[in-house]
PDB file of N, CA and C in Angstrom:
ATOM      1  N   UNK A   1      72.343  85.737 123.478  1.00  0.00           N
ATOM      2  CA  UNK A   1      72.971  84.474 123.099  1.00  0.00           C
ATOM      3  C   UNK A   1      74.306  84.774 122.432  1.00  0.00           C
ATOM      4  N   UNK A   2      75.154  83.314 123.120  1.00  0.00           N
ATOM      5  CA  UNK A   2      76.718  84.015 122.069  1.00  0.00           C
ATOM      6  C   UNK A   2      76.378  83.883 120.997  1.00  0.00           C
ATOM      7  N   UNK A   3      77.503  84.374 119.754  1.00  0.00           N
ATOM      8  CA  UNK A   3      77.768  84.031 118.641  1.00  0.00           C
ATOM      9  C   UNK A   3      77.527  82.424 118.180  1.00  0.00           C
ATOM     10  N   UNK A   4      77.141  81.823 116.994  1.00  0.00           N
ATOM     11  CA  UNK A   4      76.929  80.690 117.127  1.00  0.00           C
ATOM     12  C   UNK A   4      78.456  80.281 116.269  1.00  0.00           C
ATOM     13  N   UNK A   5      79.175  79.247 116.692  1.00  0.00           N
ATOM     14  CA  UNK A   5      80.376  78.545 116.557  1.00  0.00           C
ATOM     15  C   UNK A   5      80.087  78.016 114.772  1.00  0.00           C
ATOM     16  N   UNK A   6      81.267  78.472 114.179  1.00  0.00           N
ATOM     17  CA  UNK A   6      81.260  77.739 112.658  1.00  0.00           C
ATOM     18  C   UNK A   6      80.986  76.231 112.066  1.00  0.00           C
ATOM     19  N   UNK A   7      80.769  75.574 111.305  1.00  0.00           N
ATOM     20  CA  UNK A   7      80.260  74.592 110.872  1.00  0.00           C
ATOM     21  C   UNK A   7      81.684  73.332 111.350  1.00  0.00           C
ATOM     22  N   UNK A   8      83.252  74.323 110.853  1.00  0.00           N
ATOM     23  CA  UNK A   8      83.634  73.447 111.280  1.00  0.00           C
ATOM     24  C   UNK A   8      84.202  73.471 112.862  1.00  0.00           C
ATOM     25  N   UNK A   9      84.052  74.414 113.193  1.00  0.00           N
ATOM     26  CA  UNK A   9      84.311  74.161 115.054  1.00  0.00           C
ATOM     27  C   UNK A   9      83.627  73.289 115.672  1.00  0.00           C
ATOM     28  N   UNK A  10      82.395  73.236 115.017  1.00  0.00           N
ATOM     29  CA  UNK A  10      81.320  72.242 115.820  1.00  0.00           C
ATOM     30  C   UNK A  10      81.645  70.644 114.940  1.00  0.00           C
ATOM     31  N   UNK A  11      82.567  70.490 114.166  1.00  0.00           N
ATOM     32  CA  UNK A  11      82.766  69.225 113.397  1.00  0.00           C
ATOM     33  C   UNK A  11      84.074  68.748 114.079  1.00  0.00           C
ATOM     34  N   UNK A  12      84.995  70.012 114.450  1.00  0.00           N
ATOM     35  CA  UNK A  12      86.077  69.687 115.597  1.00  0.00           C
ATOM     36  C   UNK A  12      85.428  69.281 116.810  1.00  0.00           C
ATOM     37  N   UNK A  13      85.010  69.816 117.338  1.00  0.00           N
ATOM     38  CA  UNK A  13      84.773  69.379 118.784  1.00  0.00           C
ATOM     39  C   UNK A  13      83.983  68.345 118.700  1.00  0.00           C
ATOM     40  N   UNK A  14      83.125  67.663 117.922  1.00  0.00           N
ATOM     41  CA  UNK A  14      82.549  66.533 117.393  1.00  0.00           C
ATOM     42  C   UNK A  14      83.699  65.655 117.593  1.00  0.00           C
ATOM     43  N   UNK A  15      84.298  65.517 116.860  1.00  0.00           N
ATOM     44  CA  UNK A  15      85.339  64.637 116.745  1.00  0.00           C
ATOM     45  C   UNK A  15      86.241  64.554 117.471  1.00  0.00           C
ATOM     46  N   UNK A  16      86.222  65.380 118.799  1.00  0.00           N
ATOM     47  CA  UNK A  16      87.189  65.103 119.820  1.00  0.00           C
ATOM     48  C   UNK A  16      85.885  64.831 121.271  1.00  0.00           C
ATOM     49  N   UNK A  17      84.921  64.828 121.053  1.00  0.00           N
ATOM     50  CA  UNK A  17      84.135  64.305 121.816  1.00  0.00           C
ATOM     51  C   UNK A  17      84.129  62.870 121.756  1.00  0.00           C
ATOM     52  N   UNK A  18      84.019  62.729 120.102  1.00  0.00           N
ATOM     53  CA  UNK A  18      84.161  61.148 119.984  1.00  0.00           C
ATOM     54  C   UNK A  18      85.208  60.157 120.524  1.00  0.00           C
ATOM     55  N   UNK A  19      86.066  60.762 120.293  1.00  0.00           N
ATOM     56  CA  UNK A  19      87.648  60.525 120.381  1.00  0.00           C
ATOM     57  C   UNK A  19      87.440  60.169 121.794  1.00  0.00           C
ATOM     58  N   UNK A  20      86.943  60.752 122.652  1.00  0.00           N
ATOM     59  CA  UNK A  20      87.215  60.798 124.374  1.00  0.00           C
ATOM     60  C   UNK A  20      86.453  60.253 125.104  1.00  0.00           C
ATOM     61  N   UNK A  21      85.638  59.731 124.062  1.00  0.00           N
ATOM     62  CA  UNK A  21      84.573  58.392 124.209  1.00  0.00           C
ATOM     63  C   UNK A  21      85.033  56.885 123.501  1.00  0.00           C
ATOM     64  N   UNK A  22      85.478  57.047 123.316  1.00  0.00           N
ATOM     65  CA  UNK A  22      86.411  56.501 121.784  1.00  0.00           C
ATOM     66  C   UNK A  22      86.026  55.538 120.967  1.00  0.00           C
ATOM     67  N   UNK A  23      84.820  56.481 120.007  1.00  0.00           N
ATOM     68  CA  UNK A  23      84.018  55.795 119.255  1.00  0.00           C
ATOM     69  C   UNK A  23      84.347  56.272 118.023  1.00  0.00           C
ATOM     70  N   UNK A  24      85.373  57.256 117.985  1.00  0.00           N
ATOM     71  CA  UNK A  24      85.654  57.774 116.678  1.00  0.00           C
ATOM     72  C   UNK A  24      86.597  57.277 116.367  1.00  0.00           C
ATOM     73  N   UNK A  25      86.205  56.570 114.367  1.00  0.00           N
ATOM     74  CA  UNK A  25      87.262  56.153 113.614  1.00  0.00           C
ATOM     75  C   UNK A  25      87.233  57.327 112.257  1.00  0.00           C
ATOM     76  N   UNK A  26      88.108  57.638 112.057  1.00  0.00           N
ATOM     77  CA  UNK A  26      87.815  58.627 110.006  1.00  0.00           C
ATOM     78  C   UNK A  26      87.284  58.068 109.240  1.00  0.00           C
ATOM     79  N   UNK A  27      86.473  57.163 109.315  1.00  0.00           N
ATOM     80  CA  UNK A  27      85.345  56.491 108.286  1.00  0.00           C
ATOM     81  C   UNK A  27      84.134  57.322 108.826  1.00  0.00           C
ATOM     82  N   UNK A  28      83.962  57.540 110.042  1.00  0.00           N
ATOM     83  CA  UNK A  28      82.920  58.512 110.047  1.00  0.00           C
ATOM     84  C   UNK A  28      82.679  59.691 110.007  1.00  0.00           C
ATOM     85  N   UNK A  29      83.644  60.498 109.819  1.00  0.00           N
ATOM     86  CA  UNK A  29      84.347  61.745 109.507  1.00  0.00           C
ATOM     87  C   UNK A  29      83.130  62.350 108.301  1.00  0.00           C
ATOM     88  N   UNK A  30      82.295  61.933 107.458  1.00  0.00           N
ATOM     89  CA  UNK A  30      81.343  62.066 106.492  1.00  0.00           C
ATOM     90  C   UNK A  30      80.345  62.332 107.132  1.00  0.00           C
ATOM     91  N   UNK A  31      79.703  61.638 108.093  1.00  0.00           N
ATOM     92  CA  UNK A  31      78.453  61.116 108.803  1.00  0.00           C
ATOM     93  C   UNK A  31      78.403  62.673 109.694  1.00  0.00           C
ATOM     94  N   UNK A  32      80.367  62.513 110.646  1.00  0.00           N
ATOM     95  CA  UNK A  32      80.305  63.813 111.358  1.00  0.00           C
ATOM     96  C   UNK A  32      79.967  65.133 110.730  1.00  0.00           C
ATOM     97  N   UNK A  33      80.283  65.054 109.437  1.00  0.00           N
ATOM     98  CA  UNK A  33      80.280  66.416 108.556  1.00  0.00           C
ATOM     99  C   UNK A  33      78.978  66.686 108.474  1.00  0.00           C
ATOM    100  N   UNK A  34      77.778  65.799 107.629  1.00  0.00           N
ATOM    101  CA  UNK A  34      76.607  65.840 108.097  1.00  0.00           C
ATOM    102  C   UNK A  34      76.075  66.631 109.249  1.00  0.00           C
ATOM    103  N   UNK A  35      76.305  65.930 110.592  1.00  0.00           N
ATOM    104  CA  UNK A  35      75.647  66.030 111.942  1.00  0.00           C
ATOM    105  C   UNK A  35      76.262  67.402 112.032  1.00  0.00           C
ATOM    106  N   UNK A  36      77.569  68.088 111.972  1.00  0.00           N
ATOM    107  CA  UNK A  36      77.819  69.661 112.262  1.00  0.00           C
ATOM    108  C   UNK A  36      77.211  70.536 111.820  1.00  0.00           C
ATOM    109  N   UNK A  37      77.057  69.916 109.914  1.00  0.00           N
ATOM    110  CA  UNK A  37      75.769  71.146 109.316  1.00  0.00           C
ATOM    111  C   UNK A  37      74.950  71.499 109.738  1.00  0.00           C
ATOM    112  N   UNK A  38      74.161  69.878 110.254  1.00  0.00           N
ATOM    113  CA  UNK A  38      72.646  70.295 111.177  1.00  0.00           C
ATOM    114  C   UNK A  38      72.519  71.521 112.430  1.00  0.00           C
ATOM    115  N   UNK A  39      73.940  70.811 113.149  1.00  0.00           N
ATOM    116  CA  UNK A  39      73.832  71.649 114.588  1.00  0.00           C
ATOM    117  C   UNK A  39      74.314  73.005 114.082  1.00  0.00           C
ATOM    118  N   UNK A  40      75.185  73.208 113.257  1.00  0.00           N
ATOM    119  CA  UNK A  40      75.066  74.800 112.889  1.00  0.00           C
ATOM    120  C   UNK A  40      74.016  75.445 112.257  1.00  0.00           C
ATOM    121  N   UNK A  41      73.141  75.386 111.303  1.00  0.00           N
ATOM    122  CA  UNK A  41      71.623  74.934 111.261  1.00  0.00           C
ATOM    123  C   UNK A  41      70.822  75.393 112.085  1.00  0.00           C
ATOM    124  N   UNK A  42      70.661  74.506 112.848  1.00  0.00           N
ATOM    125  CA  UNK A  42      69.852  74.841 114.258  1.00  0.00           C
ATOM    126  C   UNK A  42      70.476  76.052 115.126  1.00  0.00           C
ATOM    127  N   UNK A  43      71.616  75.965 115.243  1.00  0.00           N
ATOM    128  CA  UNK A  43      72.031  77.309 115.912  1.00  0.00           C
ATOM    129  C   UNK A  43      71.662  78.307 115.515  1.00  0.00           C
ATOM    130  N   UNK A  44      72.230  78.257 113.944  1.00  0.00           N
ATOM    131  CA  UNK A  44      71.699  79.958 113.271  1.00  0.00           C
ATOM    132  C   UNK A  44      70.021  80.135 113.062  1.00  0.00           C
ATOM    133  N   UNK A  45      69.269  79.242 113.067  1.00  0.00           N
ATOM    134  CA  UNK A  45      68.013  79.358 113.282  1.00  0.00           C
ATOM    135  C   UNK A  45      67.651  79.876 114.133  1.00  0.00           C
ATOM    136  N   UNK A  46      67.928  79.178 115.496  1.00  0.00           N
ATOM    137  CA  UNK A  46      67.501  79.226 117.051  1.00  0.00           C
ATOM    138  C   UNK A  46      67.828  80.577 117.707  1.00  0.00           C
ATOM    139  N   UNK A  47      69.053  80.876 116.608  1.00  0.00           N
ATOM    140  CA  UNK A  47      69.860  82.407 117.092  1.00  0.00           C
ATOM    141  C   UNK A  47      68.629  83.800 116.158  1.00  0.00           C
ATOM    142  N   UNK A  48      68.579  83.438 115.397  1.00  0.00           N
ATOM    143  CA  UNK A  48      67.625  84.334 114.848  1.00  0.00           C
ATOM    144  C   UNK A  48      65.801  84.031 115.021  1.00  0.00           C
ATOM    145  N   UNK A  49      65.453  83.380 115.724  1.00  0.00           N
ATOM    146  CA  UNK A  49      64.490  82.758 116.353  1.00  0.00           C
ATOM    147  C   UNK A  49      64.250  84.003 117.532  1.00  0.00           C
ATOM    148  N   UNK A  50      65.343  83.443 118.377  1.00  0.00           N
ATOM    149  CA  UNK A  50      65.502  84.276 119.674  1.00  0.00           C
ATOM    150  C   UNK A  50      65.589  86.230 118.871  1.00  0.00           C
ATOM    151  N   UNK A  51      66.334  86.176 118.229  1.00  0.00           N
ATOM    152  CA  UNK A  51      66.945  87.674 118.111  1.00  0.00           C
ATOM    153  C   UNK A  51      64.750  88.475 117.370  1.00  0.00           C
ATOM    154  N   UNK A  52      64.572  87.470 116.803  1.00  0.00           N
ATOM    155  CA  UNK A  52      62.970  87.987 116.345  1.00  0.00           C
ATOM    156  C   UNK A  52      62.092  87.614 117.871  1.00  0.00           C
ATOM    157  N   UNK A  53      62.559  87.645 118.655  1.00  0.00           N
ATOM    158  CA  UNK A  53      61.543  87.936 119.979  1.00  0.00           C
ATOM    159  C   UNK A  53      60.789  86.321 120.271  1.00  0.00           C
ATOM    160  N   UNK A  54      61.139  85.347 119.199  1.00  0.00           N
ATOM    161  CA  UNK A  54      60.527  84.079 119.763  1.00  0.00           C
ATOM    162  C   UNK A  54      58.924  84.107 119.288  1.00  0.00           C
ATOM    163  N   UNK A  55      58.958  84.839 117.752  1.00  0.00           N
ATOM    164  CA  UNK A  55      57.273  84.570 117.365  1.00  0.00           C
ATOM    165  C   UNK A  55      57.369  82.858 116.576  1.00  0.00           C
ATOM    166  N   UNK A  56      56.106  82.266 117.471  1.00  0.00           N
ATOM    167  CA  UNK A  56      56.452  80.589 117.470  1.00  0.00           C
ATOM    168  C   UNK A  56      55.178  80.992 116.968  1.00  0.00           C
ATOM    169  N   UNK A  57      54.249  81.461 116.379  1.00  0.00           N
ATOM    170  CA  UNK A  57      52.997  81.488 115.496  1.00  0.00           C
ATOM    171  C   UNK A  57      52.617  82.728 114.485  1.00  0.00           C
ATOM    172  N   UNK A  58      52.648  82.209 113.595  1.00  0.00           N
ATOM    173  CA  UNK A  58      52.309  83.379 112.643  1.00  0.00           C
ATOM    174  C   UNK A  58      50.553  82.976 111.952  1.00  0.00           C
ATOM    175  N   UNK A  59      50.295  84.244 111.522  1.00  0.00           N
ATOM    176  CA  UNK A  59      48.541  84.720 111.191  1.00  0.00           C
ATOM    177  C   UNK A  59      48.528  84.085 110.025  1.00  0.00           C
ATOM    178  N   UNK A  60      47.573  83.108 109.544  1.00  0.00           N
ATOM    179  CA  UNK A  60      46.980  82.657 107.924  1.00  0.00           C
ATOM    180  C   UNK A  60      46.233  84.095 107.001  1.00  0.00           C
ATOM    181  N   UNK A  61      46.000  83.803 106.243  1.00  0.00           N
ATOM    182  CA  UNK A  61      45.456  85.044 105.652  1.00  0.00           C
ATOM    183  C   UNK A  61      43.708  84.726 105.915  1.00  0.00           C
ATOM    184  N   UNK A  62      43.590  83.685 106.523  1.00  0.00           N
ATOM    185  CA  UNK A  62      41.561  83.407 107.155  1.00  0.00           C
ATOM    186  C   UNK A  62      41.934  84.209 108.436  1.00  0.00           C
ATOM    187  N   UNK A  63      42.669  84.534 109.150  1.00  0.00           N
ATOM    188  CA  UNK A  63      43.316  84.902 110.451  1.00  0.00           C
ATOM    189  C   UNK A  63      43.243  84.342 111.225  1.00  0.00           C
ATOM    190  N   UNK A  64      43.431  83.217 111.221  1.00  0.00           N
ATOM    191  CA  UNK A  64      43.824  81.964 112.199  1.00  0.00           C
ATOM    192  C   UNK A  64      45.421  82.231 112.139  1.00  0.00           C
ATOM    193  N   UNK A  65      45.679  81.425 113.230  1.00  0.00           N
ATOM    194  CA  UNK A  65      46.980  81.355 113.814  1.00  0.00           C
ATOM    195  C   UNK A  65      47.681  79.364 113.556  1.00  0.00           C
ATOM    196  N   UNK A  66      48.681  79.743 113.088  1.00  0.00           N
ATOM    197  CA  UNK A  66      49.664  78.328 112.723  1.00  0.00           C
ATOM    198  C   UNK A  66      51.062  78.555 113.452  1.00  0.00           C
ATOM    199  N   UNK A  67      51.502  77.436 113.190  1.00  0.00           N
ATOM    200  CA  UNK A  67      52.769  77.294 114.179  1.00  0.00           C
ATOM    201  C   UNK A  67      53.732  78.289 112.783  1.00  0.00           C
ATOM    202  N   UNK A  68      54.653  79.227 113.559  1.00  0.00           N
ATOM    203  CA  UNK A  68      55.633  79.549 112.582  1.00  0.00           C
ATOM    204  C   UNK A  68      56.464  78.656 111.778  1.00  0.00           C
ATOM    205  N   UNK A  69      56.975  79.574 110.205  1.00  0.00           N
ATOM    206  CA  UNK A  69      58.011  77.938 110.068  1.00  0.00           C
ATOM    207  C   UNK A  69      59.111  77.696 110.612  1.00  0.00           C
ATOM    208  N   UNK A  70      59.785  78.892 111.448  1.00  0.00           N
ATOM    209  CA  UNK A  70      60.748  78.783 111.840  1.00  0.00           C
ATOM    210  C   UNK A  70      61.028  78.042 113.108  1.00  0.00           C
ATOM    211  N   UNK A  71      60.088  77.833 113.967  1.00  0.00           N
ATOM    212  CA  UNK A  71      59.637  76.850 114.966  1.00  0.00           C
ATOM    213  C   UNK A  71      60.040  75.348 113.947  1.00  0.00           C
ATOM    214  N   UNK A  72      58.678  75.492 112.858  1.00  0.00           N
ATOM    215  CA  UNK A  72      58.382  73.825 112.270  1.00  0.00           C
ATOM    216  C   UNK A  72      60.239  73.463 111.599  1.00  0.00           C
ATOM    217  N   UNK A  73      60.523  74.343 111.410  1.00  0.00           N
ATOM    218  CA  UNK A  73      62.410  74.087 110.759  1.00  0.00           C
ATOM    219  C   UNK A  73      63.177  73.628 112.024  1.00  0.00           C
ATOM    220  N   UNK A  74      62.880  74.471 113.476  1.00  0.00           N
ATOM    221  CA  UNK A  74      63.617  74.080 114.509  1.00  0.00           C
ATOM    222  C   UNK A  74      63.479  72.438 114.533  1.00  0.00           C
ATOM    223  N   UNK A  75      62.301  72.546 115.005  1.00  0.00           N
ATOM    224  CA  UNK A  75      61.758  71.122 115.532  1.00  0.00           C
ATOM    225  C   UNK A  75      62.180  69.817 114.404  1.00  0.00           C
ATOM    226  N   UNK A  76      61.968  69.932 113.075  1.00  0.00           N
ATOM    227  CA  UNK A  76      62.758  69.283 112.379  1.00  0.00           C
ATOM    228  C   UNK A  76      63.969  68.771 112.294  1.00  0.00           C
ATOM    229  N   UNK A  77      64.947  69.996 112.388  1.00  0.00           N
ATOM    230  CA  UNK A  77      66.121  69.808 112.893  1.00  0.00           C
ATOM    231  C   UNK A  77      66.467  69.263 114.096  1.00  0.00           C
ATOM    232  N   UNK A  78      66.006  69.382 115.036  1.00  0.00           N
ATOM    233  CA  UNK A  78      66.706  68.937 116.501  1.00  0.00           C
ATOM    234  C   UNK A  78      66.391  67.260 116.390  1.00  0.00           C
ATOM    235  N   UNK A  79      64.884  66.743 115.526  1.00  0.00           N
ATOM    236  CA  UNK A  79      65.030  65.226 115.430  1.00  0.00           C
ATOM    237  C   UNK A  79      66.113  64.792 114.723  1.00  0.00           C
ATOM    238  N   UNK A  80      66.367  65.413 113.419  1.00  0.00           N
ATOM    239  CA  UNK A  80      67.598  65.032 113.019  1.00  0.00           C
ATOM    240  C   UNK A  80      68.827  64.927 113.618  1.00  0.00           C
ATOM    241  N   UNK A  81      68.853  66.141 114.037  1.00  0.00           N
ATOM    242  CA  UNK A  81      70.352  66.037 115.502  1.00  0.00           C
ATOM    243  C   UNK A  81      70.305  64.733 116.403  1.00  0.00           C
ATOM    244  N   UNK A  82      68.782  64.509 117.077  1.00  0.00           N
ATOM    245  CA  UNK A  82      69.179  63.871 117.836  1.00  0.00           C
ATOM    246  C   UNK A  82      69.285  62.371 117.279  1.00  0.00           C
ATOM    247  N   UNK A  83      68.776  62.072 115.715  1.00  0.00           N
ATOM    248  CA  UNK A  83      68.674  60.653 115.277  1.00  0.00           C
ATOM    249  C   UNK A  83      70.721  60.539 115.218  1.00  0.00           C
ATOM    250  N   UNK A  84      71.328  61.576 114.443  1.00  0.00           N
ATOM    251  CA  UNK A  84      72.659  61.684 114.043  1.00  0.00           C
ATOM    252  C   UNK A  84      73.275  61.487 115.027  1.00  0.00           C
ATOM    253  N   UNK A  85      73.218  62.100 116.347  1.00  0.00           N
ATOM    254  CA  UNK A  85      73.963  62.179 117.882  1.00  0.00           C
ATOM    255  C   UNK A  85      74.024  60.636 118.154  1.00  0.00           C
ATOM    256  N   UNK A  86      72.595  59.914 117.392  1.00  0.00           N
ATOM    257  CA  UNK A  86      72.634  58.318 117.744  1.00  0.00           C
ATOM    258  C   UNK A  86      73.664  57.174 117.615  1.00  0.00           C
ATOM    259  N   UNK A  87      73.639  58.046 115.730  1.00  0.00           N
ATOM    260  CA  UNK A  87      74.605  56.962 114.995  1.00  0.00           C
ATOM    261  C   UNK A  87      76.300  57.329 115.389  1.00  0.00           C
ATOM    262  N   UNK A  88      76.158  58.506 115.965  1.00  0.00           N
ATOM    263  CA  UNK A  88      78.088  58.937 116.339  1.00  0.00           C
ATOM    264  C   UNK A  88      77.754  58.542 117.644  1.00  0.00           C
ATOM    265  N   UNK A  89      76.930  57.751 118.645  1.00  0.00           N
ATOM    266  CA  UNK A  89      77.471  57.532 119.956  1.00  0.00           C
ATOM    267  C   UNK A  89      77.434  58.636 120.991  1.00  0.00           C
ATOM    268  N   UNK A  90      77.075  59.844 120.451  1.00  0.00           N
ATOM    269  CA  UNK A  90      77.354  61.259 121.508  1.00  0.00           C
ATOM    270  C   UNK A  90      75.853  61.334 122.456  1.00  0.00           C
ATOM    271  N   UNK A  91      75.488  60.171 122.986  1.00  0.00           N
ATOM    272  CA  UNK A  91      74.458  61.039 123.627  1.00  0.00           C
ATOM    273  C   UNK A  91      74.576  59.413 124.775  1.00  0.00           C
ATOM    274  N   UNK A  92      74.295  59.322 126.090  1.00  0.00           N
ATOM    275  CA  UNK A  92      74.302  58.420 127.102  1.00  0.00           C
ATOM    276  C   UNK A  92      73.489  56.929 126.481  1.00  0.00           C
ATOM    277  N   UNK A  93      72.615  57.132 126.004  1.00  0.00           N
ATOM    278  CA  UNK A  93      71.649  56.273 125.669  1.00  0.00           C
ATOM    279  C   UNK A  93      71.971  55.229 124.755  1.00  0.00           C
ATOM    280  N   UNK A  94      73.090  55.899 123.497  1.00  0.00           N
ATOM    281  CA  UNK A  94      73.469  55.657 122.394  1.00  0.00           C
ATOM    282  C   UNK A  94      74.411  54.475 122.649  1.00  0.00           C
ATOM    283  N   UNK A  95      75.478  55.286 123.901  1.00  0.00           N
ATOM    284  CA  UNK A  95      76.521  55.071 124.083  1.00  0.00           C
ATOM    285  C   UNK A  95      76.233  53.761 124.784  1.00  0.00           C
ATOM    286  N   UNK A  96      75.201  53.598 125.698  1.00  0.00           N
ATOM    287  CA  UNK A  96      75.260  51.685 126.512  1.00  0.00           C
ATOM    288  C   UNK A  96      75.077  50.898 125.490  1.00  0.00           C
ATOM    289  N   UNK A  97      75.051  50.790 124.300  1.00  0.00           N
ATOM    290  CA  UNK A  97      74.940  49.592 123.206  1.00  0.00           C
ATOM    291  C   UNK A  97      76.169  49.300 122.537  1.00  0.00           C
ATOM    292  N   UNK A  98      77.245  50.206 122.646  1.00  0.00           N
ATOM    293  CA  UNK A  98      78.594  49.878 121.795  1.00  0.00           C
ATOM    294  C   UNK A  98      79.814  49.509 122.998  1.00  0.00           C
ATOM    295  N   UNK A  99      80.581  48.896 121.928  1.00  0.00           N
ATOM    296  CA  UNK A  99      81.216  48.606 122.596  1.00  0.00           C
ATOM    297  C   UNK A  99      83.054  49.583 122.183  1.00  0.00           C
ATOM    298  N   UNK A 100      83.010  49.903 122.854  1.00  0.00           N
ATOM    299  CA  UNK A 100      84.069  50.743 122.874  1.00  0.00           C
ATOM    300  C   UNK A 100      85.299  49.948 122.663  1.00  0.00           C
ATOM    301  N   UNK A 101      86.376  50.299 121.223  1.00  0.00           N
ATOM    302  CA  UNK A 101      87.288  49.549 121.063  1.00  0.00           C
ATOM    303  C   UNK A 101      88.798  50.296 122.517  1.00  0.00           C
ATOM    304  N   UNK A 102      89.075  49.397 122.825  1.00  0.00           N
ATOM    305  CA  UNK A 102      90.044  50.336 123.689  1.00  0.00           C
ATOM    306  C   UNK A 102      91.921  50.175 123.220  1.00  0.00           C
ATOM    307  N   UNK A 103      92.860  51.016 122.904  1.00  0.00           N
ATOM    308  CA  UNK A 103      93.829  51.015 122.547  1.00  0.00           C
ATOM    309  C   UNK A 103      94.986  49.936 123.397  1.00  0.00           C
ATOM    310  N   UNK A 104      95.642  49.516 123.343  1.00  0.00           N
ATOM    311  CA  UNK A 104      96.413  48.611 123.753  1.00  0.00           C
ATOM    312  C   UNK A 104      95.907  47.261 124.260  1.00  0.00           C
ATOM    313  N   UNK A 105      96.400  46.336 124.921  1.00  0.00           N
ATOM    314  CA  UNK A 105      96.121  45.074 125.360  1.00  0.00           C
ATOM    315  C   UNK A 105      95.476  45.141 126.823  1.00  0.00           C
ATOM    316  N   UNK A 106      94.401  44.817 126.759  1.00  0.00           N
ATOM    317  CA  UNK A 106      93.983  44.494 128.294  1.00  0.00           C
ATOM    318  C   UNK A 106      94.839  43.590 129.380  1.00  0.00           C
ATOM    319  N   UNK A 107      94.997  43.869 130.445  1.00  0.00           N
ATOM    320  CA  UNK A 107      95.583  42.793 131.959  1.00  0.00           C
ATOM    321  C   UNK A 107      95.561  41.514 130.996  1.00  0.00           C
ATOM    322  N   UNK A 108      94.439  41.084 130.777  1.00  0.00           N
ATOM    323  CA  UNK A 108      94.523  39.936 130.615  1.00  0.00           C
ATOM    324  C   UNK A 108      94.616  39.415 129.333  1.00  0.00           C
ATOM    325  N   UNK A 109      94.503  39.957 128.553  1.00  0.00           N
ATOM    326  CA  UNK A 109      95.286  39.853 127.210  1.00  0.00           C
ATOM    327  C   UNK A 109      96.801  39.590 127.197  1.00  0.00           C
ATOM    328  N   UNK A 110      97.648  41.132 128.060  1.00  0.00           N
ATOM    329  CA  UNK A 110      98.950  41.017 128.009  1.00  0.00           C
ATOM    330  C   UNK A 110      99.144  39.883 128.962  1.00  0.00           C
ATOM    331  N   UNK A 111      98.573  39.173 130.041  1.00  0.00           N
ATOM    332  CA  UNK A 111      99.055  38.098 130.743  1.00  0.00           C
ATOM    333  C   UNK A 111      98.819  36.656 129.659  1.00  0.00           C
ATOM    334  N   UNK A 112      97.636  36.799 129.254  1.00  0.00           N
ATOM    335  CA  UNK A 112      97.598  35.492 127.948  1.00  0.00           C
ATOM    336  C   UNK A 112      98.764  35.233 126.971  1.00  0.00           C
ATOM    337  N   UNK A 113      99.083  36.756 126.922  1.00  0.00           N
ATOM    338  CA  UNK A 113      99.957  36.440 125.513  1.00  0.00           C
ATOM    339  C   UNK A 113     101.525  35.963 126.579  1.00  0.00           C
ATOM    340  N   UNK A 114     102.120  36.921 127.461  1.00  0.00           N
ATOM    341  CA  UNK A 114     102.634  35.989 128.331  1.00  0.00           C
ATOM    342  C   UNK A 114     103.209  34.363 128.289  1.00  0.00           C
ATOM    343  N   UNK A 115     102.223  34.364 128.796  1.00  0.00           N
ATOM    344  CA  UNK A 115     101.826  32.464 129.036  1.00  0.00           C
ATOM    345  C   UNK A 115     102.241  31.878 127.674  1.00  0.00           C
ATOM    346  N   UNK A 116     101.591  31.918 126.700  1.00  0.00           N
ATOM    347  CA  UNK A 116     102.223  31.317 125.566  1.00  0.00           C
ATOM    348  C   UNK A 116     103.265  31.266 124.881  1.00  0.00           C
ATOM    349  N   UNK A 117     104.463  32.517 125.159  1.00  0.00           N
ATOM    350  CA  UNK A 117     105.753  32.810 125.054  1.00  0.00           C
ATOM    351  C   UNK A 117     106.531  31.334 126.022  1.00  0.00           C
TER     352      UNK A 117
END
């Protein structure tokens, strides 16, 4: 696995994902800061997850077998990611409920305003 990307590379490219969806305003710039911690988080977990061979169960001291915690931390995290991915719009699902502000005047805006001149 590559290197996992810094807290704020993944808060940049956040915010130019948004941007190119164009759901991002700098009021959410907080919310984004949040959601990067997580996904860096999960990376450096998932990265040292993998690098320990992927033990997803560790022994009780009765010698029964439980889910590792590093699994139960993954899995934690990725709901959080994906509740956060909700509130920034970054995921398809999110995205059919908003309405996307769009920059300049629509056809028919600039023909309305037009007309009333």
């Amino acid at each position: 696995m590559a290197n996992v990307p810094t807290k704020e590379t993944i808060k940049r490219r956040t915010i130019e994902d948004m941007k190119s969806l164009g759901v991002h305003k700098p009021q959410y710039n907080r919310v984004v800061d949040l959601y990067a911690e997580l996904v860096f988080q999960f990376l450096t977990l998932n990265k040292k997850f993998e690098d320990e061979g992927y033990k997803y169960e560790s022994f009780t001291a009765a010698g029964g077998a439980k889910k590792s915690p590093i699994v139960a931390t993954l899995e934690s995290l990725r709901k959080d990611i994906l509740a956060y991915s909700d509130r920034l719009c970054l995921n398809p699902k999110s995205l059919e409920n908003v309405t996307v502000e769009k920059k300049g005047k629509s056809a028919l805006a600039a023909a309305l305003a037009e007309m009333d001149e």
